[in-house]
C-alpha atoms as a PDB file:
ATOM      1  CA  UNK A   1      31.167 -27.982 -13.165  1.00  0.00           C
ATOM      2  CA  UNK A   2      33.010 -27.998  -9.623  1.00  0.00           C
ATOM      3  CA  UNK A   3      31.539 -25.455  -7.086  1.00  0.00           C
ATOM      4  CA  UNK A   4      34.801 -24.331  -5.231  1.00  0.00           C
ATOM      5  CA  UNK A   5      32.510 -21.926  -2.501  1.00  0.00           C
ATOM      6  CA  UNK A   6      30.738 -22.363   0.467  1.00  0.00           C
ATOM      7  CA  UNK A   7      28.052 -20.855   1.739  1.00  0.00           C
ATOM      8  CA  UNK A   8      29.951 -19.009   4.400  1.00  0.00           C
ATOM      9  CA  UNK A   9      31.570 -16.724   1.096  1.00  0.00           C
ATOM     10  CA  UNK A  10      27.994 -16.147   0.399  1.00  0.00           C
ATOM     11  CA  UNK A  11      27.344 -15.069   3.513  1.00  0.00           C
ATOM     12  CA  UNK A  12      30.447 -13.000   3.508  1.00  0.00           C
ATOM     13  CA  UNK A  13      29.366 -11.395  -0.048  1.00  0.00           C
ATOM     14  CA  UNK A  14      25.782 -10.655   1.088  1.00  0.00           C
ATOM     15  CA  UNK A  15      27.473  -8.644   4.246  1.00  0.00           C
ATOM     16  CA  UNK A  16      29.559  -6.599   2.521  1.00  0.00           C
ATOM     17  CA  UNK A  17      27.261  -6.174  -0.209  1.00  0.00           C
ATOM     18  CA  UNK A  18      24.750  -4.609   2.512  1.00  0.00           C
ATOM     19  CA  UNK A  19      27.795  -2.171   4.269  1.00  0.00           C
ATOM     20  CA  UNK A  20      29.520  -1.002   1.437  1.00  0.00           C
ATOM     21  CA  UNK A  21      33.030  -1.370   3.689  1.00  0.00           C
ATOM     22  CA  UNK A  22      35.475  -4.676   4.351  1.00  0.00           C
ATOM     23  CA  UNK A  23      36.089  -3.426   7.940  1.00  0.00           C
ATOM     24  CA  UNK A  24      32.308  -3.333   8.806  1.00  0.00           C
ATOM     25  CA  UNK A  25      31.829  -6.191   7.223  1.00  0.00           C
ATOM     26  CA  UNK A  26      34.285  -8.151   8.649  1.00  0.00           C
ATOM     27  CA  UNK A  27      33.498  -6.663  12.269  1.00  0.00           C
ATOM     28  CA  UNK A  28      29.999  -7.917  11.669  1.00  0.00           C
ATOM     29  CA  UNK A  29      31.086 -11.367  10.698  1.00  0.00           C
ATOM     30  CA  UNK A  30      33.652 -11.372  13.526  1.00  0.00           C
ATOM     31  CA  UNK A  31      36.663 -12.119  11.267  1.00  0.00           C
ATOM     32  CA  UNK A  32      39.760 -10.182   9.974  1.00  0.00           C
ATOM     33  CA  UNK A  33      39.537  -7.959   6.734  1.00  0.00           C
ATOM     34  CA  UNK A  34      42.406 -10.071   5.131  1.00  0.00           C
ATOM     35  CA  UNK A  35      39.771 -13.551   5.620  1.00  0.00           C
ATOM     36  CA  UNK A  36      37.202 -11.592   4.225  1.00  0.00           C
ATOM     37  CA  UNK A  37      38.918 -10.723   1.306  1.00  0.00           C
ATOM     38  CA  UNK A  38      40.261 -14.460   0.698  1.00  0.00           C
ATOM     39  CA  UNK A  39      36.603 -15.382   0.684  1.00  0.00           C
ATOM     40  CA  UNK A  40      35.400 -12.507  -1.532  1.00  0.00           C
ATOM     41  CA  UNK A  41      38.301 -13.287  -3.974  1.00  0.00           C
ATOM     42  CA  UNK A  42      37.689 -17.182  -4.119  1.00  0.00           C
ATOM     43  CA  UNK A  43      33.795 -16.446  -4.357  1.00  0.00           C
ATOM     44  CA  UNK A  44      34.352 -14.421  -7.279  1.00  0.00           C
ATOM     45  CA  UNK A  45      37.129 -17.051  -9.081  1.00  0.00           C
ATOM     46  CA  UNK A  46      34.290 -19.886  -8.927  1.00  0.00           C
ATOM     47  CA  UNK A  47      32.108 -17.118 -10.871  1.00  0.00           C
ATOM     48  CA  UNK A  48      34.869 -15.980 -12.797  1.00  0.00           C
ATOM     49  CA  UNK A  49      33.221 -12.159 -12.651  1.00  0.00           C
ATOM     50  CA  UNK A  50      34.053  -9.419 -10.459  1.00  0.00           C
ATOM     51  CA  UNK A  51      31.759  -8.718  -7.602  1.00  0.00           C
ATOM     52  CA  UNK A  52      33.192  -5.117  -5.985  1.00  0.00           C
ATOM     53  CA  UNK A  53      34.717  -2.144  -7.795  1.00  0.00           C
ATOM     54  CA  UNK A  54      37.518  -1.432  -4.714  1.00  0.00           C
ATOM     55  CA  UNK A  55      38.639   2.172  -4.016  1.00  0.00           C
ATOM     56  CA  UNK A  56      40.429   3.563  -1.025  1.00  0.00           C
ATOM     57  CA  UNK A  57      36.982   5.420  -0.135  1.00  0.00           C
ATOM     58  CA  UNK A  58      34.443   2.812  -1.563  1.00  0.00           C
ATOM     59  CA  UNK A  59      33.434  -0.359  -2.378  1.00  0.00           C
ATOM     60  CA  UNK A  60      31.077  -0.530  -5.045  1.00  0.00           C
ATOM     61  CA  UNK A  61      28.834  -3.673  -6.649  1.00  0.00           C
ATOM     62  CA  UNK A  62      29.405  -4.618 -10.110  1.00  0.00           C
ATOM     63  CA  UNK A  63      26.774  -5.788 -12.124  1.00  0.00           C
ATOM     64  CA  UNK A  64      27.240  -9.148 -11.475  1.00  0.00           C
ATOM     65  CA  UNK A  65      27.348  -8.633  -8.190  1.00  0.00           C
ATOM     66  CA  UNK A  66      23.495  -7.294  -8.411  1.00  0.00           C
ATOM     67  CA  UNK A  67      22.530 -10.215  -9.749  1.00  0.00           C
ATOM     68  CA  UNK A  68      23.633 -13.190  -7.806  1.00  0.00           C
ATOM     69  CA  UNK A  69      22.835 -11.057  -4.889  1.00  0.00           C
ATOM     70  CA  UNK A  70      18.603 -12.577  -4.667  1.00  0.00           C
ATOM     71  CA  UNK A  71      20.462 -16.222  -5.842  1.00  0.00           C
ATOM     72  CA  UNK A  72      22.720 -15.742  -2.806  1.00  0.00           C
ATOM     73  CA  UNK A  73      19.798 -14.632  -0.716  1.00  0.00           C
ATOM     74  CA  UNK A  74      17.725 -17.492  -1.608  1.00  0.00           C
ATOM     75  CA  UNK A  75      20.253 -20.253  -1.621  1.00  0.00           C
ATOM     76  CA  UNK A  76      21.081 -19.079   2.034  1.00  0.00           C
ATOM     77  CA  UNK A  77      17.241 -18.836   3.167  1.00  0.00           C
ATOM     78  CA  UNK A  78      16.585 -22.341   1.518  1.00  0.00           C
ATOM     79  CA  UNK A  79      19.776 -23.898   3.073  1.00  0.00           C
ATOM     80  CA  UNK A  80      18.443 -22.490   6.123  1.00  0.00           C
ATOM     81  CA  UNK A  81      15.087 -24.025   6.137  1.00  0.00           C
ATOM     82  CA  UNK A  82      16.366 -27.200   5.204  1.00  0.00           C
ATOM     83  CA  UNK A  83      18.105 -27.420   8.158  1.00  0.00           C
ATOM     84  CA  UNK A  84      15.410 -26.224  10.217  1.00  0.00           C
ATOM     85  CA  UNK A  85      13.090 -29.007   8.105  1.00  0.00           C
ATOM     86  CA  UNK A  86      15.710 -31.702   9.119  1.00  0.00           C
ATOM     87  CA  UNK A  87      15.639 -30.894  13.178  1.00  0.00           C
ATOM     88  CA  UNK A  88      12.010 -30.340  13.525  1.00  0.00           C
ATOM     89  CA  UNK A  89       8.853 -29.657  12.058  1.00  0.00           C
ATOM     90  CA  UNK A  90       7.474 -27.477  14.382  1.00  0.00           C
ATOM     91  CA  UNK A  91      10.451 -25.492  13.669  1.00  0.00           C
ATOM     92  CA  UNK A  92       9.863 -25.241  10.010  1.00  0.00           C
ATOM     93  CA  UNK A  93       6.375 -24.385  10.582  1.00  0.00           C
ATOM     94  CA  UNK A  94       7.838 -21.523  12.884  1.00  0.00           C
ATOM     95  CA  UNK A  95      10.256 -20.373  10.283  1.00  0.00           C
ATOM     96  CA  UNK A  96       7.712 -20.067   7.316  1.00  0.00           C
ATOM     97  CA  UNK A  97       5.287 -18.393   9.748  1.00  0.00           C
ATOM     98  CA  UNK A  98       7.869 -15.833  10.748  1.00  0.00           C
ATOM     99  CA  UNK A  99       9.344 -15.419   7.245  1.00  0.00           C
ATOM    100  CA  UNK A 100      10.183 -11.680   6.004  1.00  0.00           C
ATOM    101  CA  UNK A 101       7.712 -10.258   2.736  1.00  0.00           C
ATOM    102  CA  UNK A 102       8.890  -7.340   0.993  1.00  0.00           C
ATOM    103  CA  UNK A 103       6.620  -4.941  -0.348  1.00  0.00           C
ATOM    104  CA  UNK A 104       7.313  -2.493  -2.793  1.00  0.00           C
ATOM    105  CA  UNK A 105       4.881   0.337  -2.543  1.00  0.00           C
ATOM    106  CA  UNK A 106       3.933   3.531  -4.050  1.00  0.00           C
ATOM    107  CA  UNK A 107       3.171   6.054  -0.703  1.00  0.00           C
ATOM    108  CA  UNK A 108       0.198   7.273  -2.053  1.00  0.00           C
ATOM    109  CA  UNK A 109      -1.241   3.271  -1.799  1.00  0.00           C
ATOM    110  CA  UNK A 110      -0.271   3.107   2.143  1.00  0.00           C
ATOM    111  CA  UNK A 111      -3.219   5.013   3.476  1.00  0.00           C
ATOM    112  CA  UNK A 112      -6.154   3.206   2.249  1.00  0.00           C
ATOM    113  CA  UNK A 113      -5.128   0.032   0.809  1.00  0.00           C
ATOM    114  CA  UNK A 114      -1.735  -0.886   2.332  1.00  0.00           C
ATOM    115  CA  UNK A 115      -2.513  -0.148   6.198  1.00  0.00           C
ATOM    116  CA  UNK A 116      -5.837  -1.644   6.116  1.00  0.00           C
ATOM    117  CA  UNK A 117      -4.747  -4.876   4.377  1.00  0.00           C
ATOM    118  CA  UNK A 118      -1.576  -5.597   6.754  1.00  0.00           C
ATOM    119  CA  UNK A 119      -3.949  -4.652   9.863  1.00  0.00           C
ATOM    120  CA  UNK A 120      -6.124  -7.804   9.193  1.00  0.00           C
ATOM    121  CA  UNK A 121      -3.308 -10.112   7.841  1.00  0.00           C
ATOM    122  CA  UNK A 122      -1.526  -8.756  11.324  1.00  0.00           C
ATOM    123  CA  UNK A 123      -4.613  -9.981  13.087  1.00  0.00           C
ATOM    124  CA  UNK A 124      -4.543 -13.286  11.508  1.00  0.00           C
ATOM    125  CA  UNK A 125      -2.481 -16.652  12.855  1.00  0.00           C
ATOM    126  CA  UNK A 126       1.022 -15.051  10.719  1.00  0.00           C
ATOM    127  CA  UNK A 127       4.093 -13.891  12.466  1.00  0.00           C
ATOM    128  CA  UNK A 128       5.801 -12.785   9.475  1.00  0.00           C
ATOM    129  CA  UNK A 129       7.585  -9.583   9.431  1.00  0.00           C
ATOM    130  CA  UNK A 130       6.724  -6.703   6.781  1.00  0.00           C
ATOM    131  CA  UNK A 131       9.367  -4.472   5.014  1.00  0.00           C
ATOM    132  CA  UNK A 132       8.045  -1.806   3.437  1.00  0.00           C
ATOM    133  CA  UNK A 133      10.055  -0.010   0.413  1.00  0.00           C
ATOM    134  CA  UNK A 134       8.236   3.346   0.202  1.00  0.00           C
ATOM    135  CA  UNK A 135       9.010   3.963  -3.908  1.00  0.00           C
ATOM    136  CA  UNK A 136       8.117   6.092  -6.632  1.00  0.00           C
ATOM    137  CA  UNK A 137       5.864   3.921  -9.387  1.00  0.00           C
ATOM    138  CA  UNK A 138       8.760   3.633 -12.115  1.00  0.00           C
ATOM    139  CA  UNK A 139      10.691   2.381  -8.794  1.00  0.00           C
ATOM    140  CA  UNK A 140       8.568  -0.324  -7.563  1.00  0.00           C
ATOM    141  CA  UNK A 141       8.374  -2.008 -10.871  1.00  0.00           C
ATOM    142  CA  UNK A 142      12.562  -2.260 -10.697  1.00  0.00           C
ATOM    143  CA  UNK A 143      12.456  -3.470  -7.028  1.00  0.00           C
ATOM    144  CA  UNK A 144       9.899  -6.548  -8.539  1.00  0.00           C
ATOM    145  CA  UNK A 145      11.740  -7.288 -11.046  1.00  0.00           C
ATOM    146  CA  UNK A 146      15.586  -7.454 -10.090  1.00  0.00           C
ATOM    147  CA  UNK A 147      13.866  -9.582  -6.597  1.00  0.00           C
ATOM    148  CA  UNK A 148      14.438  -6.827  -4.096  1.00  0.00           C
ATOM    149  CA  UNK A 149      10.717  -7.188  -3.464  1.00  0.00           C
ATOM    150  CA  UNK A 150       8.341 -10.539  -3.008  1.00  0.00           C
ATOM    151  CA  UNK A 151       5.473  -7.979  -5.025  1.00  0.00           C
ATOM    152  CA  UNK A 152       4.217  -4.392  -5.422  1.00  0.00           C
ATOM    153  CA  UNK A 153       1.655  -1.588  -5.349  1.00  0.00           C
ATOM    154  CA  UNK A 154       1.785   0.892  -8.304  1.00  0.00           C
ATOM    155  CA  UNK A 155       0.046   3.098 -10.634  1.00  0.00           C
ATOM    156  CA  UNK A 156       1.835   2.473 -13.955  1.00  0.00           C
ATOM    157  CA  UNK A 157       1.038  -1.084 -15.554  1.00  0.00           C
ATOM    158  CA  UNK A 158       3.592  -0.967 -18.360  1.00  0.00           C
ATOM    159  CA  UNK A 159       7.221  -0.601 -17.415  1.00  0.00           C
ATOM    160  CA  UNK A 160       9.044  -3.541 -17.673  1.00  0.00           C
ATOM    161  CA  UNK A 161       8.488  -6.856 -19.592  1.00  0.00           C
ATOM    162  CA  UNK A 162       9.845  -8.790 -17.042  1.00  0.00           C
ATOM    163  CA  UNK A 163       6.866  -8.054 -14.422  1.00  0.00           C
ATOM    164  CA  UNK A 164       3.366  -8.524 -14.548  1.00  0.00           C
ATOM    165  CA  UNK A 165       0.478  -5.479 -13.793  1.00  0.00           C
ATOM    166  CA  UNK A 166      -2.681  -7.019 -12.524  1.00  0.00           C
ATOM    167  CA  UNK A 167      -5.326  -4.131 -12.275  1.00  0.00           C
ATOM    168  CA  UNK A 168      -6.541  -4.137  -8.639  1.00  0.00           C
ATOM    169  CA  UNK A 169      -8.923  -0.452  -8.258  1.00  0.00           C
ATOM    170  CA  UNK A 170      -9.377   2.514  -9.758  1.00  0.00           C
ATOM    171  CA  UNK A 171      -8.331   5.558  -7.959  1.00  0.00           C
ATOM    172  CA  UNK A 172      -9.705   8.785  -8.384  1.00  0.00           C
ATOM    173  CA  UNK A 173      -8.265  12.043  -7.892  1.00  0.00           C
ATOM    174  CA  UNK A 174     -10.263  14.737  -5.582  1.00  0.00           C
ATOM    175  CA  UNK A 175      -9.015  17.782  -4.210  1.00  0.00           C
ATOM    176  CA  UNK A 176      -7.883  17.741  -0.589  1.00  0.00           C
ATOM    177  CA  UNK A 177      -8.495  21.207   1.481  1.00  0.00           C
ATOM    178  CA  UNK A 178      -8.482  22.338   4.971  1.00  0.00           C
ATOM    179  CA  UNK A 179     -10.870  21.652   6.763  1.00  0.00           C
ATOM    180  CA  UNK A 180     -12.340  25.026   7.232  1.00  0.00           C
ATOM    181  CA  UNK A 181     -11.727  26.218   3.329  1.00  0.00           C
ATOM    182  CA  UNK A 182     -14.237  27.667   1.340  1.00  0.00           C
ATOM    183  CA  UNK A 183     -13.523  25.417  -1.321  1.00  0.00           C
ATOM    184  CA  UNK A 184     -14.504  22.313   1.589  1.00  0.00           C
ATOM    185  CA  UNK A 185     -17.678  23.396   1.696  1.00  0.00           C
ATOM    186  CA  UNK A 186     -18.748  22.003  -1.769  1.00  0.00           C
ATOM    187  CA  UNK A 187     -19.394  18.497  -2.878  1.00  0.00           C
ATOM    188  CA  UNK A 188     -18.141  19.047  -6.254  1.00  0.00           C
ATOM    189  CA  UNK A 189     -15.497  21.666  -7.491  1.00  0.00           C
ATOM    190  CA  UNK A 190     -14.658  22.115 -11.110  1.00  0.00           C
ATOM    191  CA  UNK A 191     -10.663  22.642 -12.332  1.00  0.00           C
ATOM    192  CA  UNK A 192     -11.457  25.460 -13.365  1.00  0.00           C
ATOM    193  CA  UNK A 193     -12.403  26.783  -9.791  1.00  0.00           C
ATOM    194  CA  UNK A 194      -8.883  26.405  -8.613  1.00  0.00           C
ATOM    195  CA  UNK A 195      -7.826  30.006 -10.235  1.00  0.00           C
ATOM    196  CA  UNK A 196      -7.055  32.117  -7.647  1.00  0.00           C
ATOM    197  CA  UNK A 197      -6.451  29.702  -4.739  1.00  0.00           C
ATOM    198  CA  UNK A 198      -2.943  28.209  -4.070  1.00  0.00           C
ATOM    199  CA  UNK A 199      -2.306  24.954  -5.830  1.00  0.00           C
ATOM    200  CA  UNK A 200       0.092  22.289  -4.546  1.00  0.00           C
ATOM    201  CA  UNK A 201       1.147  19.784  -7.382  1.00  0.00           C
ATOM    202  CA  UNK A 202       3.080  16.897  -7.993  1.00  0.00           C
ATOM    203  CA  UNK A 203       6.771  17.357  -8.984  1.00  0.00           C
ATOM    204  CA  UNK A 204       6.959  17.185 -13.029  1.00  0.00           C
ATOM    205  CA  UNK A 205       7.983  13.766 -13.705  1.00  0.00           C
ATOM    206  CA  UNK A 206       5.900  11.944 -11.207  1.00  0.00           C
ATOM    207  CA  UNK A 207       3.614   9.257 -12.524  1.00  0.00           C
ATOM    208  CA  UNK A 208       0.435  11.485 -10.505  1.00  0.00           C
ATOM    209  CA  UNK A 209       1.880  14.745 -12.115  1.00  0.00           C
ATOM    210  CA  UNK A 210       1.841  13.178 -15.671  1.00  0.00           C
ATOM    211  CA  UNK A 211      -2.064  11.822 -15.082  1.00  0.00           C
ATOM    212  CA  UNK A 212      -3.117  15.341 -14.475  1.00  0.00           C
ATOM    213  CA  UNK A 213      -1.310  17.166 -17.455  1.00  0.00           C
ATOM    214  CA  UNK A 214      -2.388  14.651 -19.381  1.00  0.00           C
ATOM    215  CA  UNK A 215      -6.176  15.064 -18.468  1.00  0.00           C
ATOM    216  CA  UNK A 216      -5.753  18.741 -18.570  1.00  0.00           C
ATOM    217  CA  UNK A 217      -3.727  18.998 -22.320  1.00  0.00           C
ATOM    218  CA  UNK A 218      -7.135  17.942 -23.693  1.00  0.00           C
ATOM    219  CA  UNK A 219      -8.958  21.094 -22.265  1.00  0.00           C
ATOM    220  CA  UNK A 220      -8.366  24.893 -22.387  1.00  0.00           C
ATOM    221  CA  UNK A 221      -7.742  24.817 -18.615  1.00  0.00           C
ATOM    222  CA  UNK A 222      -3.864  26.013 -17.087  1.00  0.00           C
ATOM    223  CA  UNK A 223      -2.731  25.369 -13.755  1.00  0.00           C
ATOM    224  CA  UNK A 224      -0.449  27.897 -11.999  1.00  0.00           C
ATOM    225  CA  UNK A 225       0.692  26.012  -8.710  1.00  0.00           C
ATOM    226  CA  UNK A 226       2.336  28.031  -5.799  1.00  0.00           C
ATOM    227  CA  UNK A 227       3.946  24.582  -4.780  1.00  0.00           C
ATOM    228  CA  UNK A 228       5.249  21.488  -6.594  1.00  0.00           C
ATOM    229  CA  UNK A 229       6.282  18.283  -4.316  1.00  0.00           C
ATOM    230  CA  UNK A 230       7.780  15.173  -5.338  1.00  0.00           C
ATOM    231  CA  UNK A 231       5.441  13.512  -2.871  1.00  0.00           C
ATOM    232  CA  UNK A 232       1.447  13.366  -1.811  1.00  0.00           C
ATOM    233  CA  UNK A 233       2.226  12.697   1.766  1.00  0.00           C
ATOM    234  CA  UNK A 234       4.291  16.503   1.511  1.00  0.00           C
ATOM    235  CA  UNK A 235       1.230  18.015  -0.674  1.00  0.00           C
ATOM    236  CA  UNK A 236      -1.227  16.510   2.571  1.00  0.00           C
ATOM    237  CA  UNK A 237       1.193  18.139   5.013  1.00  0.00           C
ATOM    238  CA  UNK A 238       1.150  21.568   3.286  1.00  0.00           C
ATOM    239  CA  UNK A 239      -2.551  21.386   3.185  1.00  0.00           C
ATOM    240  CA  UNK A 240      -3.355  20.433   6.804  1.00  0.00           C
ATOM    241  CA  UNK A 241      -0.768  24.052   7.767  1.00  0.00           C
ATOM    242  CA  UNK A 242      -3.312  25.889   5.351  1.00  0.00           C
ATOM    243  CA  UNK A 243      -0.914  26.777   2.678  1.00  0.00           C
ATOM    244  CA  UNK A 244      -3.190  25.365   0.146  1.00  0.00           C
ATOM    245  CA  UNK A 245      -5.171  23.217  -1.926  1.00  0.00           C
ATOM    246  CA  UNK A 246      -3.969  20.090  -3.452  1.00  0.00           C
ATOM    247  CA  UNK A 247      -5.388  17.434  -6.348  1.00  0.00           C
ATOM    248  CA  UNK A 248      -4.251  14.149  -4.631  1.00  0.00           C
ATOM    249  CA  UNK A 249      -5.666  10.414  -5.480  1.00  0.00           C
ATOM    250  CA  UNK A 250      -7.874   9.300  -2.883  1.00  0.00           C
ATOM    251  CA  UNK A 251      -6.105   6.478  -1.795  1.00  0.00           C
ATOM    252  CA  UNK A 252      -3.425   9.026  -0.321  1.00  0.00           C
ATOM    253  CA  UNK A 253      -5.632  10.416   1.995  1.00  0.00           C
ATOM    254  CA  UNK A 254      -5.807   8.520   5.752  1.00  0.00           C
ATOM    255  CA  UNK A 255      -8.922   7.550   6.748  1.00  0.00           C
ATOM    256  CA  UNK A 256     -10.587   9.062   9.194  1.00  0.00           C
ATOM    257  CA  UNK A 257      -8.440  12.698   8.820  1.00  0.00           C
ATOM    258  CA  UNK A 258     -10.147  15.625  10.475  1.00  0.00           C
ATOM    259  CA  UNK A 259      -7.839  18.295   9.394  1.00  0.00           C
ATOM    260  CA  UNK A 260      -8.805  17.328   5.796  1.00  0.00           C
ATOM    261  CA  UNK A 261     -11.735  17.615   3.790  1.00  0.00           C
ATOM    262  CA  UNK A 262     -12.132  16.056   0.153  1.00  0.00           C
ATOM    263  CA  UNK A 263     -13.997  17.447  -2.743  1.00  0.00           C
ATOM    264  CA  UNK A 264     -14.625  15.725  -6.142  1.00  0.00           C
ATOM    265  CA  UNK A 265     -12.930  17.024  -8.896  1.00  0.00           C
ATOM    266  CA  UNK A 266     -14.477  17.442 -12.322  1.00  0.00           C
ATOM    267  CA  UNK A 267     -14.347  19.117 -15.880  1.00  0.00           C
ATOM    268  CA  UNK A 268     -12.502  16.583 -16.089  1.00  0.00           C
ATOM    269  CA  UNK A 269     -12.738  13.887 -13.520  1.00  0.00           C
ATOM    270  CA  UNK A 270      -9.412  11.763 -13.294  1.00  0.00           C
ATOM    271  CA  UNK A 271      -8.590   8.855 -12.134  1.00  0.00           C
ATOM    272  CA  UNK A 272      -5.402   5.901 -11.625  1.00  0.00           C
ATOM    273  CA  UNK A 273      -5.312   2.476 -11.645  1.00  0.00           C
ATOM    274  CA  UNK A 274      -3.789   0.763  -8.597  1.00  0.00           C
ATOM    275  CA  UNK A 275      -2.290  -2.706  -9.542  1.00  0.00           C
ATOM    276  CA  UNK A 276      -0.553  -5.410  -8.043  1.00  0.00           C
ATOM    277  CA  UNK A 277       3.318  -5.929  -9.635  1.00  0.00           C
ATOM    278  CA  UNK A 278       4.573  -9.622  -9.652  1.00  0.00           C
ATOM    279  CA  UNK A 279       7.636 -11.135 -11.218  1.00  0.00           C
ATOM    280  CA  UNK A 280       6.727 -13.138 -14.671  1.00  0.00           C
ATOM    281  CA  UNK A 281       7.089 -16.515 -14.119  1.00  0.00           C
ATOM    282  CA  UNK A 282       8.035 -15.809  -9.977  1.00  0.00           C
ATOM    283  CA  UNK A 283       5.578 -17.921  -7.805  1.00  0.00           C
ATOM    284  CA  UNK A 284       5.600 -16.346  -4.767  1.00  0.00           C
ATOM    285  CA  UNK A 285       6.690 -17.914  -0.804  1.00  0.00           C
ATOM    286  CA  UNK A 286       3.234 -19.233   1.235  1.00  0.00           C
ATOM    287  CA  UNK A 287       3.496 -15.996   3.687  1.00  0.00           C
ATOM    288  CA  UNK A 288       4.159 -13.592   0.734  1.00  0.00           C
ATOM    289  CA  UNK A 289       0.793 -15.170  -1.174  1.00  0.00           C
ATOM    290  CA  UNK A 290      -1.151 -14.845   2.116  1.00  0.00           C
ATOM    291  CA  UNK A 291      -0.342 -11.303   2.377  1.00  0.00           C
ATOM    292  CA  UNK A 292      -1.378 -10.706  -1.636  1.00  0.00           C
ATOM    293  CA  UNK A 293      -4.236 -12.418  -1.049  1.00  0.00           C
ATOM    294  CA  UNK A 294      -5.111  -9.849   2.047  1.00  0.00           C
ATOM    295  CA  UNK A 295      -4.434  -6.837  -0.278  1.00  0.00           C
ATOM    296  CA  UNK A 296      -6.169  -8.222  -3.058  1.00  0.00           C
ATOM    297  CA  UNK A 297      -9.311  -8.575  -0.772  1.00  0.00           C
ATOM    298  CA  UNK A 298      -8.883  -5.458   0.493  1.00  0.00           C
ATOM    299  CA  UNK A 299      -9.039  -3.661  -2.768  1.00  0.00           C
ATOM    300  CA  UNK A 300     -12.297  -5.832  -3.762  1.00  0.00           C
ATOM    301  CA  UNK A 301     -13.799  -4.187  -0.796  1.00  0.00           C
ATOM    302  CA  UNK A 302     -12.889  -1.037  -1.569  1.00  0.00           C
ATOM    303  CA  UNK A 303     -14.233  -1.504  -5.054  1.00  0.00           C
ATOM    304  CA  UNK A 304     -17.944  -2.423  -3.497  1.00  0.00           C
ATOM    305  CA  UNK A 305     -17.914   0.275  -1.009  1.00  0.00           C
END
């Protein structure tokens, strides 16, 4: 089979892919819209699939387009390095040590697990750069598995057969209060204390909102909130202005907050499982396993703490 692009189409395609628009692509690439289009058109002729939907307003990905968008990627990075390889060795070891990781991430993971893990692979000899994709759980497991991220943090282990959910802590929810609540005062507070204070909950649909109703359904208990969020980091902020209370996994909560104080919940006590998502069968860059390999030790000590 002949191979009728270069890699400059693929660089072309990955540009316009990212602006969604032929004239900012084509300013970025510093060329014309009409050479732009010639290379888009012969890209997608070699494929034989279409790669944009084209409107007068939009330009839109097709399917196809989705997927050889990580091939593209890659073929680009590896053409890259092997360039670098050829010129210099100090210069690959430069490029792999300043490589980009991806990591998909539920927020409620940053606080406690996320922030201290990156702050001692930051510390280490690395100069790779982190991008974070701050994602709901059901999210994070599409980002891993269509290649938009190296790995991931989430808290539901079965939602896609094409990734892998390694069990990494368990994460228990407490209740987080002001500071100066009378509910902050005691070590342990039953559910069924909650009547009569404000209750901030997760937004119905949200893996931490289906956890608690599901703990709950077994029990006579019912839960009247006064606010529902679709995220913990908004159910924290409510909290520290004294609006309310809020059931929240641990792991959401920065360390060392003194607005906040934390109470145990129980009758019933719930908890999550934080996991690492990989790719099946997707071995991971050098830079992208040293940084697993932080987070992983991270959670161990978390677990023995």
């Amino acid at each position: 089979m002949r191979i009728n692009f270069d890699f400059a189409d693929l660089e072309a395609f990955l540009v316009l892919f990212e602006t969604g628009s032929f004239v900012a692509a084509a300013r970025h690439l510093g060329t014309s819209q009409s050479a732009l289009t010639r290379r888009i058109r012969r890209l997608e002729d070699g494929l034989g699939a279409p790669l944009f939907e084209r409107t007068t307003r939009s330009v839109r990905p097709t399917l196809a387009a989705k997927r050889l968008r990580v091939r593209a990627q890659a073929m680009i990075d590896d053409a890259r390095e092997t360039v670098r390889e050829m010129q210099d060795e100090t210069a690959r070891f430069d490029y792999q040590n300043a490589a980009i990781v991806t990591l998909a991430t539920v927020p409620s993971a940053i606080p406690r697990l996320v922030i201290p893990a990156v702050a001692l692979f930051a510390a280490g000899p690395s100069r790779a750069r982190i991008r974070f994709l701050d994602m709901l759980a059901n999210e994070v497991a599409e980002a891993v598995a269509e290649g938009k991220a190296d790995f991931g943090l989430s808290s539901l282990p079965d939602l896609d057969a094409r990734i892998a959910f390694d069990p990494l802590l368990d994460d228990r929810v407490v209740l987080a209060t002001p500071r100066d609540h009378p509910l902050a005062r005691e070590g342990i507070v039953r559910w069924d204390a909650l009547a009569g204070h404000r209750i901030i909950l997760p937004m119905q649909g949200s893996g931490n909102r289906a956890l608690i109703d599901r703990a709950l359904a077994r029990s006579p208990l019912a839960l009247f909130w006064s606010y529902e969020v679709p995220r913990t980091s908004t159910a924290l902020g409510l909290v520290r202005a004294g609006l309310g209370v809020a059931p929240v996994p641990l792991s959401a909560v920065p360390i060392g907050e003194e607005s906040l104080a934390t109470c145990e919940l129980a009758d019933p006590a719930i908890s999550r499982q934080i996991g690492l998502i990989t790719r099946q069968k997707a071995s991971l860059s050098p830079t992208a396993e040293a940084l697993r390999a932080t987070i992983v030790a991270e959670a161990a000590r978390r677990r023995g703490a």
